[in-house]
PDB file of N, CA and C in Angstrom:
ATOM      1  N   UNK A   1      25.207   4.318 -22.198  1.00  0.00           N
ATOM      2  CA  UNK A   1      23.794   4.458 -21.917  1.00  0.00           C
ATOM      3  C   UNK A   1      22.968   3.440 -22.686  1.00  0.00           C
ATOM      4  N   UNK A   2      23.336   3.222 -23.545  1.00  0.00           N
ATOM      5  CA  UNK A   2      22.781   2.341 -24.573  1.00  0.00           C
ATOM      6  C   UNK A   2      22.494   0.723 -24.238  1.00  0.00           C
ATOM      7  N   UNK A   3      23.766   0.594 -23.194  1.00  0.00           N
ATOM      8  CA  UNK A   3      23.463  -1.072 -22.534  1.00  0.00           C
ATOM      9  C   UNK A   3      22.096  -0.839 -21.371  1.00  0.00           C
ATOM     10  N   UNK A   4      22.007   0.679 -21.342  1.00  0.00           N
ATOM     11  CA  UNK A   4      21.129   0.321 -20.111  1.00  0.00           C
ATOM     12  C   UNK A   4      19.650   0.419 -20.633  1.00  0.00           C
ATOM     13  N   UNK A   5      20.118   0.309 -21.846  1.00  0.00           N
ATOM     14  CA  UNK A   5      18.381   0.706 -22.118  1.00  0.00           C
ATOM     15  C   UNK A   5      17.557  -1.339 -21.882  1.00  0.00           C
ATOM     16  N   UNK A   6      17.811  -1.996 -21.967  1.00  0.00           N
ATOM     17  CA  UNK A   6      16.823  -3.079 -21.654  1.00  0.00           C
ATOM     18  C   UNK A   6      16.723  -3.275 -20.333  1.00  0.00           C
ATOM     19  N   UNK A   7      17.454  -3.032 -19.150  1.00  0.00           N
ATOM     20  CA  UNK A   7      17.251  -2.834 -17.720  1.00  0.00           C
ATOM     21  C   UNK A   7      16.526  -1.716 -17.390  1.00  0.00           C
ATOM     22  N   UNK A   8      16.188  -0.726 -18.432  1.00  0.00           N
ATOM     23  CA  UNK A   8      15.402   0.398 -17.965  1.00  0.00           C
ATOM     24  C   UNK A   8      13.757  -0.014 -18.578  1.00  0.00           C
ATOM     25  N   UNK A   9      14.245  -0.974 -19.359  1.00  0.00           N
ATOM     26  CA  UNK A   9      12.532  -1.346 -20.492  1.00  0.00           C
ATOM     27  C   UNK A   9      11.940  -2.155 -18.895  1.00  0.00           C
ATOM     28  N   UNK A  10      12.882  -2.987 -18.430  1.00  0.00           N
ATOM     29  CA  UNK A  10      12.243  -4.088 -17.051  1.00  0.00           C
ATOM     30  C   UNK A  10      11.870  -3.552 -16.200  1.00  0.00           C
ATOM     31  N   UNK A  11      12.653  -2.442 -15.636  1.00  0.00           N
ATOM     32  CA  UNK A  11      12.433  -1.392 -14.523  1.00  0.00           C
ATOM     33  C   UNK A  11      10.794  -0.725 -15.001  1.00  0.00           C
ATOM     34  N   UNK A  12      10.940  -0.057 -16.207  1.00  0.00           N
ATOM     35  CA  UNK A  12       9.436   1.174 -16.080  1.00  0.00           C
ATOM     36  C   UNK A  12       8.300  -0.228 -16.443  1.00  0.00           C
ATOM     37  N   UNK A  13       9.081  -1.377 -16.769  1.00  0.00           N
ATOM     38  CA  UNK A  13       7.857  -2.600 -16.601  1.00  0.00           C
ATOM     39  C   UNK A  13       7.430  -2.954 -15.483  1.00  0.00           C
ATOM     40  N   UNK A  14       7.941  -3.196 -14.791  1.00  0.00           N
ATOM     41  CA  UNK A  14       8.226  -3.828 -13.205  1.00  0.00           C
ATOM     42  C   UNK A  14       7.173  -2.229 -12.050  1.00  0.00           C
ATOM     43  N   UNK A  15       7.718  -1.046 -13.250  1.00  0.00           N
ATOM     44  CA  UNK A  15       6.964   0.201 -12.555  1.00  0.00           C
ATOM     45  C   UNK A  15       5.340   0.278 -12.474  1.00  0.00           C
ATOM     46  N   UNK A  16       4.927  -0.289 -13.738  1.00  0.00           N
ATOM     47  CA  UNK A  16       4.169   0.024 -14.033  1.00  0.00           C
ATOM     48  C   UNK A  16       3.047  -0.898 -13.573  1.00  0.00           C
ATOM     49  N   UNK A  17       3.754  -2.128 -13.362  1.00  0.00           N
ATOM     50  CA  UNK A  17       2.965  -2.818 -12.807  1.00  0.00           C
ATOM     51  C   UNK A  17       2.236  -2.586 -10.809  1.00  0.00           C
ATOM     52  N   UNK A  18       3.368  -2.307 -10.598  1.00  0.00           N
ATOM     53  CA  UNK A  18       3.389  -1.702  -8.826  1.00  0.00           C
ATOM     54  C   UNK A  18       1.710  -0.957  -8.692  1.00  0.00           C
ATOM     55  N   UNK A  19       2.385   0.535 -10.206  1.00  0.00           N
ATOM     56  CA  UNK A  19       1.427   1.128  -9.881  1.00  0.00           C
ATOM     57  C   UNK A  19       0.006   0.486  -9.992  1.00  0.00           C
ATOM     58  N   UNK A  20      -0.202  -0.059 -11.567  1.00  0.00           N
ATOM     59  CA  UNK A  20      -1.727  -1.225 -11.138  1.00  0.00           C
ATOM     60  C   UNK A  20      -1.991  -1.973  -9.795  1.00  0.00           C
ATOM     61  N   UNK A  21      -0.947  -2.238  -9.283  1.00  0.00           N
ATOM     62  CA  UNK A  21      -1.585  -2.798  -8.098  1.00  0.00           C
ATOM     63  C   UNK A  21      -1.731  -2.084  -7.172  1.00  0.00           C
ATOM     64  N   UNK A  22      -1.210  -0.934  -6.694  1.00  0.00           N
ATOM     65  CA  UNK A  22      -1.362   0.386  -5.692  1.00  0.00           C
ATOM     66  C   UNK A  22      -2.901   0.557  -5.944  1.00  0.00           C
ATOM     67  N   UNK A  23      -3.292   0.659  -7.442  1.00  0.00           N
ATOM     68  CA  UNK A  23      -4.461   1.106  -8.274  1.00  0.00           C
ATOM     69  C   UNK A  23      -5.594   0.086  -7.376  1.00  0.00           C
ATOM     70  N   UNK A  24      -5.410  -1.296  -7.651  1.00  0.00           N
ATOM     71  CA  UNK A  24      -6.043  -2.526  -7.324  1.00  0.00           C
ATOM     72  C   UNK A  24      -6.184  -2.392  -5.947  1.00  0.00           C
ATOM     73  N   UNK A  25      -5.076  -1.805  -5.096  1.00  0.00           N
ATOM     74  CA  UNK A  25      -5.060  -1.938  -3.394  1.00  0.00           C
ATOM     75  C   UNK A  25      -6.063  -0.593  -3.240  1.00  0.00           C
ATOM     76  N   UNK A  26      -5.978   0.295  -3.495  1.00  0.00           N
ATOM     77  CA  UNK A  26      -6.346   1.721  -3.349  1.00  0.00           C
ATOM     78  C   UNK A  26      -8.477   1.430  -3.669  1.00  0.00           C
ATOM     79  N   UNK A  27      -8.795   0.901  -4.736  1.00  0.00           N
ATOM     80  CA  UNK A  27      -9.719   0.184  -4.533  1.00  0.00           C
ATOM     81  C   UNK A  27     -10.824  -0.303  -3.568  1.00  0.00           C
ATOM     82  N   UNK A  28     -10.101  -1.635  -3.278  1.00  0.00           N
ATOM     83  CA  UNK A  28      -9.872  -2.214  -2.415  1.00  0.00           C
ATOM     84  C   UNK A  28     -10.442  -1.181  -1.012  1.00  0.00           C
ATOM     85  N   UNK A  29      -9.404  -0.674  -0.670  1.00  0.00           N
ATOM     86  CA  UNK A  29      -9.469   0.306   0.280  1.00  0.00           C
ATOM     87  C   UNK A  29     -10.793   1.165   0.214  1.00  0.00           C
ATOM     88  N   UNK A  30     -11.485   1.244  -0.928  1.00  0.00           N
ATOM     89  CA  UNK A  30     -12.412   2.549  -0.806  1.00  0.00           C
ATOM     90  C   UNK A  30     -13.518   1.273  -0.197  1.00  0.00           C
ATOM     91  N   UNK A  31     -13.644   0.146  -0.750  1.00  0.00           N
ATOM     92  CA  UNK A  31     -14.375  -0.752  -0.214  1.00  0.00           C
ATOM     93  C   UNK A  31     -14.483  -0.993   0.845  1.00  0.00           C
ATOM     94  N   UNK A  32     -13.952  -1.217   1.744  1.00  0.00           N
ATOM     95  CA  UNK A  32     -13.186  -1.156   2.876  1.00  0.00           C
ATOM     96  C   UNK A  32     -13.812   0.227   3.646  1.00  0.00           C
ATOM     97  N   UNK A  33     -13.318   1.274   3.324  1.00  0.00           N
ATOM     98  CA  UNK A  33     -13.820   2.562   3.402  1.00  0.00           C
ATOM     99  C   UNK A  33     -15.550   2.328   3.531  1.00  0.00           C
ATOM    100  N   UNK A  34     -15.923   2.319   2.644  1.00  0.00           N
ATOM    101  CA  UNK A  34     -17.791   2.493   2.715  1.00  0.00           C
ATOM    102  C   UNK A  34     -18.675   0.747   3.900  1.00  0.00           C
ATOM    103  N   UNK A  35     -17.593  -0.161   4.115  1.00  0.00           N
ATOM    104  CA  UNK A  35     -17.926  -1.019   5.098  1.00  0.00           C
ATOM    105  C   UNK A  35     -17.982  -0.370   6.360  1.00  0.00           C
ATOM    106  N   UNK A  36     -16.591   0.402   6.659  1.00  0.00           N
ATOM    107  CA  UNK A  36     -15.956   1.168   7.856  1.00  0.00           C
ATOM    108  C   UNK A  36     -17.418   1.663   7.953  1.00  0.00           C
ATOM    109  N   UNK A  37     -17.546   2.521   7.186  1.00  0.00           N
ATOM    110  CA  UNK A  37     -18.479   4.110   7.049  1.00  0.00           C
ATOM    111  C   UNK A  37     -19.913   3.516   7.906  1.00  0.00           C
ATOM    112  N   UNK A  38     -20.575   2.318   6.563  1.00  0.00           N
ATOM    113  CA  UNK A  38     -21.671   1.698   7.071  1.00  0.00           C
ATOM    114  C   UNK A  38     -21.681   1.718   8.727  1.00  0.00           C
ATOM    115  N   UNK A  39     -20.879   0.558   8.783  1.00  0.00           N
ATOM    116  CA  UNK A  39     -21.153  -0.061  10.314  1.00  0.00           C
ATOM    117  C   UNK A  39     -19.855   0.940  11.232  1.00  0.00           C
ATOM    118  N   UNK A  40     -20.167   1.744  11.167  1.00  0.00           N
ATOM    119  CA  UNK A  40     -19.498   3.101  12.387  1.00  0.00           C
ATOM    120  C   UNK A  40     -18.147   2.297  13.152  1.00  0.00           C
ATOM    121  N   UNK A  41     -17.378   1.604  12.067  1.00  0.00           N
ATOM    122  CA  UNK A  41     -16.485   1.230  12.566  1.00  0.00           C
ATOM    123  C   UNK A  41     -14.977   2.433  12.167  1.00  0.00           C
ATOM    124  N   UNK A  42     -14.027   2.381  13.096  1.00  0.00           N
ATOM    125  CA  UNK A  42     -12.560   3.451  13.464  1.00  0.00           C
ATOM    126  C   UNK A  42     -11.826   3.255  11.897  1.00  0.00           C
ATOM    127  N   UNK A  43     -11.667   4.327  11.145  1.00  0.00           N
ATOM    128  CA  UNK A  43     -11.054   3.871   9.711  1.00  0.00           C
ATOM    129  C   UNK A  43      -9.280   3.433  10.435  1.00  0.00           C
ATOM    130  N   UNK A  44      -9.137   4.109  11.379  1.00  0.00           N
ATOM    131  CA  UNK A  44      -7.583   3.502  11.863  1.00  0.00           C
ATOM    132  C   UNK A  44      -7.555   2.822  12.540  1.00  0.00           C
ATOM    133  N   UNK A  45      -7.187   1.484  12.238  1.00  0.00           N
ATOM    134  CA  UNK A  45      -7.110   0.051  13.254  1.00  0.00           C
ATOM    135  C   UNK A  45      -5.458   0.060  13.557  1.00  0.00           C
ATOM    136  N   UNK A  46      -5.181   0.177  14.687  1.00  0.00           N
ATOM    137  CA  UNK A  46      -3.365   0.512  15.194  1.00  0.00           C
ATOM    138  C   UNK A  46      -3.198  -0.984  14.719  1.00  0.00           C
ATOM    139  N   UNK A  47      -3.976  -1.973  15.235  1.00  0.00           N
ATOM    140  CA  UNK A  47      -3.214  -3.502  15.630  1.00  0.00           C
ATOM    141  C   UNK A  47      -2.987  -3.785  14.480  1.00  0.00           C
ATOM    142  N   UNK A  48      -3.889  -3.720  13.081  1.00  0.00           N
ATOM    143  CA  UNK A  48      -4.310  -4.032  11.974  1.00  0.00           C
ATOM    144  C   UNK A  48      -2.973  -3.148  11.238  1.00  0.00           C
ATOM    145  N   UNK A  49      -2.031  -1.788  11.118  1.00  0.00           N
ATOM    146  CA  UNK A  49      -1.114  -1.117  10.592  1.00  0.00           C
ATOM    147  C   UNK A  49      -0.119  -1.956  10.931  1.00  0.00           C
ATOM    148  N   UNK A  50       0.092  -2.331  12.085  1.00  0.00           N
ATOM    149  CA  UNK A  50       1.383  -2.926  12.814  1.00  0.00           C
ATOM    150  C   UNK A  50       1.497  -4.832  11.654  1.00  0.00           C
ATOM    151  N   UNK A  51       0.370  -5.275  11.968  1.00  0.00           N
ATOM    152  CA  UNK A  51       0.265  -6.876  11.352  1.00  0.00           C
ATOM    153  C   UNK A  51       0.898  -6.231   9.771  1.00  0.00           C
ATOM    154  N   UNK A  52       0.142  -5.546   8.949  1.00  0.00           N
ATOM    155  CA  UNK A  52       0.340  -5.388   7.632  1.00  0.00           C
ATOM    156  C   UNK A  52       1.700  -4.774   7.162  1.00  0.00           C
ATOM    157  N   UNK A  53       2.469  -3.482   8.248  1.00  0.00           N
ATOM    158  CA  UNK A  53       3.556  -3.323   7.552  1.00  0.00           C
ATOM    159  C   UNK A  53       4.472  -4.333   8.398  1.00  0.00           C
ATOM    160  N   UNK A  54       4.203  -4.985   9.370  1.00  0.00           N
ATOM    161  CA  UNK A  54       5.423  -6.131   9.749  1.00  0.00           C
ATOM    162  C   UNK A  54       5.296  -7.463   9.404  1.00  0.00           C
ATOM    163  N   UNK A  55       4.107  -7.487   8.489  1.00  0.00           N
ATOM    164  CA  UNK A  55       3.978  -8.875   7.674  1.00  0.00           C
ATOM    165  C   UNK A  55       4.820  -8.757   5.972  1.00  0.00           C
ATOM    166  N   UNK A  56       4.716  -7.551   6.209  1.00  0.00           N
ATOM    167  CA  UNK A  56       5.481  -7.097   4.557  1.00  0.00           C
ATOM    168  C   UNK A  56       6.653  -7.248   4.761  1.00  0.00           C
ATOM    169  N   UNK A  57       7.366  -6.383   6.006  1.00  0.00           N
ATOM    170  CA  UNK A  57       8.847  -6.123   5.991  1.00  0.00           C
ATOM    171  C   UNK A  57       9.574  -8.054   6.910  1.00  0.00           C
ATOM    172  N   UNK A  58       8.793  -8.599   7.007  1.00  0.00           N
ATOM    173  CA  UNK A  58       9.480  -9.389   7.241  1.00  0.00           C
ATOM    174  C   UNK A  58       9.730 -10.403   6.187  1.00  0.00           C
ATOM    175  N   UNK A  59       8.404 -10.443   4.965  1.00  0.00           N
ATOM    176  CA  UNK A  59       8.275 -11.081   3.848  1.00  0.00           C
ATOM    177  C   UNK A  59       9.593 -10.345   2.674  1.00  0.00           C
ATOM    178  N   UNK A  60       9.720  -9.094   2.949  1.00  0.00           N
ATOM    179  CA  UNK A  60      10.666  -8.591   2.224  1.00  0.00           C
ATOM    180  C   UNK A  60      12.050  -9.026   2.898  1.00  0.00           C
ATOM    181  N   UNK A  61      12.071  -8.869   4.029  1.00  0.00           N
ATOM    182  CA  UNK A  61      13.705  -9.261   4.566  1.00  0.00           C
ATOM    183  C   UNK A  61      14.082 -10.749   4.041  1.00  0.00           C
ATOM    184  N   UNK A  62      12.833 -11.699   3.956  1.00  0.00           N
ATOM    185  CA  UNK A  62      13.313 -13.092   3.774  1.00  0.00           C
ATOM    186  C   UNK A  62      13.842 -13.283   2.342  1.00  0.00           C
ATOM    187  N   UNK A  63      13.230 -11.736   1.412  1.00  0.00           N
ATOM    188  CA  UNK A  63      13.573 -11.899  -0.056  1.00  0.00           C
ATOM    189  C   UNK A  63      14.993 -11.034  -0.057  1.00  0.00           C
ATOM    190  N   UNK A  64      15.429 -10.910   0.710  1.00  0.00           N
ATOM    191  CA  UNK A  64      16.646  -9.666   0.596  1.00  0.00           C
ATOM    192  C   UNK A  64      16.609  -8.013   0.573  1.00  0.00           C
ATOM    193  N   UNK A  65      15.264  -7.584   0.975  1.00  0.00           N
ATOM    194  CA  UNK A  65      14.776  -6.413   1.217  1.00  0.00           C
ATOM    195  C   UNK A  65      15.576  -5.744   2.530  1.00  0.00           C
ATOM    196  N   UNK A  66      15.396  -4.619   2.251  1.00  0.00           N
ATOM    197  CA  UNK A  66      15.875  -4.185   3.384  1.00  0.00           C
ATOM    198  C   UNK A  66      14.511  -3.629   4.066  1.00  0.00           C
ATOM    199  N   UNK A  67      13.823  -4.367   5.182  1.00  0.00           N
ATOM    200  CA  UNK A  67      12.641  -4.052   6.159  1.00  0.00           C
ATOM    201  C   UNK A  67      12.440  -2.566   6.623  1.00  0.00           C
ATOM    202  N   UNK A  68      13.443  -2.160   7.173  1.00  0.00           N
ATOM    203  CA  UNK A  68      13.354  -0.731   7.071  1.00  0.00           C
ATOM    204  C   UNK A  68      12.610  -0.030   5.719  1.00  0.00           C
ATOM    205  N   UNK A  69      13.215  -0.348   4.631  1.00  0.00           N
ATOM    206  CA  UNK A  69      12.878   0.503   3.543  1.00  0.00           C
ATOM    207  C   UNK A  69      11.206   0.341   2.994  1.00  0.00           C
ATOM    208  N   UNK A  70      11.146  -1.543   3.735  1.00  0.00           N
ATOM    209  CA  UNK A  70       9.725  -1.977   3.232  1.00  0.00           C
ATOM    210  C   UNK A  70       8.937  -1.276   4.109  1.00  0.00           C
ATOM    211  N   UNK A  71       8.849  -1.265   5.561  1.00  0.00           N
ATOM    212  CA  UNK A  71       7.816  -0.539   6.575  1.00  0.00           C
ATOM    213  C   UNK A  71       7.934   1.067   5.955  1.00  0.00           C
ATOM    214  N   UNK A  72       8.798   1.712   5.781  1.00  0.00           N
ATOM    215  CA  UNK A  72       8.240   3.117   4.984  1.00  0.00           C
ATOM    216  C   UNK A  72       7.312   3.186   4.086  1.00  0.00           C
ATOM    217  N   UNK A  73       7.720   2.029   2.994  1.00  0.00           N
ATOM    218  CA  UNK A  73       6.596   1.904   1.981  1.00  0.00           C
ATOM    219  C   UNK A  73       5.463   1.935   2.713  1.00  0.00           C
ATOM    220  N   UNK A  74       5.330   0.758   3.628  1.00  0.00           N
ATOM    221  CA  UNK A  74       3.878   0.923   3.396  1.00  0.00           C
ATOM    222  C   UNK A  74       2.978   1.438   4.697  1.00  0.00           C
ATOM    223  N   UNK A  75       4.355   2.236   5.593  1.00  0.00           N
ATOM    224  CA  UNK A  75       3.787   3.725   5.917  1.00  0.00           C
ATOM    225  C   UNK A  75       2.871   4.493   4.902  1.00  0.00           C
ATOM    226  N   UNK A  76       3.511   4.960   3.771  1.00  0.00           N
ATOM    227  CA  UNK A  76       2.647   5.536   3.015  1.00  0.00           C
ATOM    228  C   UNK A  76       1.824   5.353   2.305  1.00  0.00           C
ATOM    229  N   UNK A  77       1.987   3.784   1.846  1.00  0.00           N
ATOM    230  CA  UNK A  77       0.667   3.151   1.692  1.00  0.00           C
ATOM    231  C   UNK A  77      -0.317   3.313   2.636  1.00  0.00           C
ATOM    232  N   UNK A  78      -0.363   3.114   3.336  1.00  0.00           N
ATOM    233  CA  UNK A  78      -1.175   2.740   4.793  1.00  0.00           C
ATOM    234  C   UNK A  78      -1.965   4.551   4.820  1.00  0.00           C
ATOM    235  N   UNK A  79      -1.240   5.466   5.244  1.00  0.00           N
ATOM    236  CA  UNK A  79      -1.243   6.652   5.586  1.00  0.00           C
ATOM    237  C   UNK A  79      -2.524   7.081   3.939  1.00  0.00           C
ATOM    238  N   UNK A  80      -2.277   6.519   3.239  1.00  0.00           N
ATOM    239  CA  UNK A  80      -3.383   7.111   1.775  1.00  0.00           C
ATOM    240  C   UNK A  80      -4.396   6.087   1.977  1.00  0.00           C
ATOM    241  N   UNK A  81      -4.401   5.124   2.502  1.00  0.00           N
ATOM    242  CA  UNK A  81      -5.594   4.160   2.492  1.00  0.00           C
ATOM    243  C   UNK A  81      -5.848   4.863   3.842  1.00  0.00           C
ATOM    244  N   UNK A  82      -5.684   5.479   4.870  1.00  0.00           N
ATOM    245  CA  UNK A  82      -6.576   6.138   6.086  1.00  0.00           C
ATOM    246  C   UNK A  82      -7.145   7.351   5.638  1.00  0.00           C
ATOM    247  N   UNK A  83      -6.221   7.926   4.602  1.00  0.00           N
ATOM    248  CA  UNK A  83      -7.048   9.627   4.049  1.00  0.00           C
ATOM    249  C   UNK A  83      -8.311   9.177   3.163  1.00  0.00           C
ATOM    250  N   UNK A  84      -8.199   8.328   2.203  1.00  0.00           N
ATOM    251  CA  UNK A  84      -8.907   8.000   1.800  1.00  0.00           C
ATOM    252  C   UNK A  84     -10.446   6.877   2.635  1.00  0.00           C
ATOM    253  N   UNK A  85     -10.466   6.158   3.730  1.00  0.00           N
ATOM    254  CA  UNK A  85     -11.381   6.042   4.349  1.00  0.00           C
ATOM    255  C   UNK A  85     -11.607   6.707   5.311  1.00  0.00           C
ATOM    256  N   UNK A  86     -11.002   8.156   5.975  1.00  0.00           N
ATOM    257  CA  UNK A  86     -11.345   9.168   6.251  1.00  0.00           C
ATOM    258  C   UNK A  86     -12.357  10.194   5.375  1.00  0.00           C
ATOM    259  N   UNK A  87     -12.093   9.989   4.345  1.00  0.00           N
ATOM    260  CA  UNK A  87     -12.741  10.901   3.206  1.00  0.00           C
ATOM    261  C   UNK A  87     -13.941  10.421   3.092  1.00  0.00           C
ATOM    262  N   UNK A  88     -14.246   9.346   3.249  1.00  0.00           N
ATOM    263  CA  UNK A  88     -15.504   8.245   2.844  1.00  0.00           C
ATOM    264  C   UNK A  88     -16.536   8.633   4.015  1.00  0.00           C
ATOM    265  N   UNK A  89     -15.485   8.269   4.887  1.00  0.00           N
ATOM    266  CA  UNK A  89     -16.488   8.556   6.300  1.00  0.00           C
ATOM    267  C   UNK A  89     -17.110   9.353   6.594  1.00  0.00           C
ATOM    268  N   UNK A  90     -16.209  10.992   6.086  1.00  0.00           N
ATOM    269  CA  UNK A  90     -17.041  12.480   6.411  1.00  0.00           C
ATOM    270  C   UNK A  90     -17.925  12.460   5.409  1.00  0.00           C
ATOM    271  N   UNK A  91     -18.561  11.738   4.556  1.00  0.00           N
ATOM    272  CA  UNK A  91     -19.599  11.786   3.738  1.00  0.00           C
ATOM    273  C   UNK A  91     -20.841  11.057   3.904  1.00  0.00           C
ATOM    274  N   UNK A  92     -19.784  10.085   4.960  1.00  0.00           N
ATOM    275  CA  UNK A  92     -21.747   9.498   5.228  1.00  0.00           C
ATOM    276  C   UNK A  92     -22.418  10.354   6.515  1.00  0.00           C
TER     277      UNK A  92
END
């Protein structure tokens, strides 16, 4: 266990960073959110889900990702950035 401890220091590094940027995207998104809200635009753009998780999973396949695993991600990415400019919306 002991060899694995500096691959585990990179890993909860490598973690922690993800999450700041989820943090940074999530953001982002509320911005996004109160534009939507303003100008009575659809918080779910289909064409706009499709470009973003098949611009990822193909950027991941070229790195050795497995695309499958990347389009889940950011299924659920995607799926918290719509609850969240859903949320925005029922308030204006």
């Amino acid at each position: 266990m002991e060899r694995l401890k500096p691959y585990r220091a990179k890993i909860d590094a490598l973690d922690d960073q993800i999450v700041d940027l989820l943090i940074a995207r999530m953001d982002i998104v509320r911005e996004v959110g109160e534009v939507k809200a303003r100008e009575q635009i659809a918080t779910v753009q289909e064409d706009r889900v499709v470009e973003v998780r098949e611009r990822c999973a193909e950027r991941g396949a070229k790195k050795g990702l497995n695309p499958g695993m990347v389009r889940k991600i950011y299924t659920i990415i995607i799926d918290e950035a719509h609850e969240i400019e859903q949320a925005i919306a029922s308030k204006s």
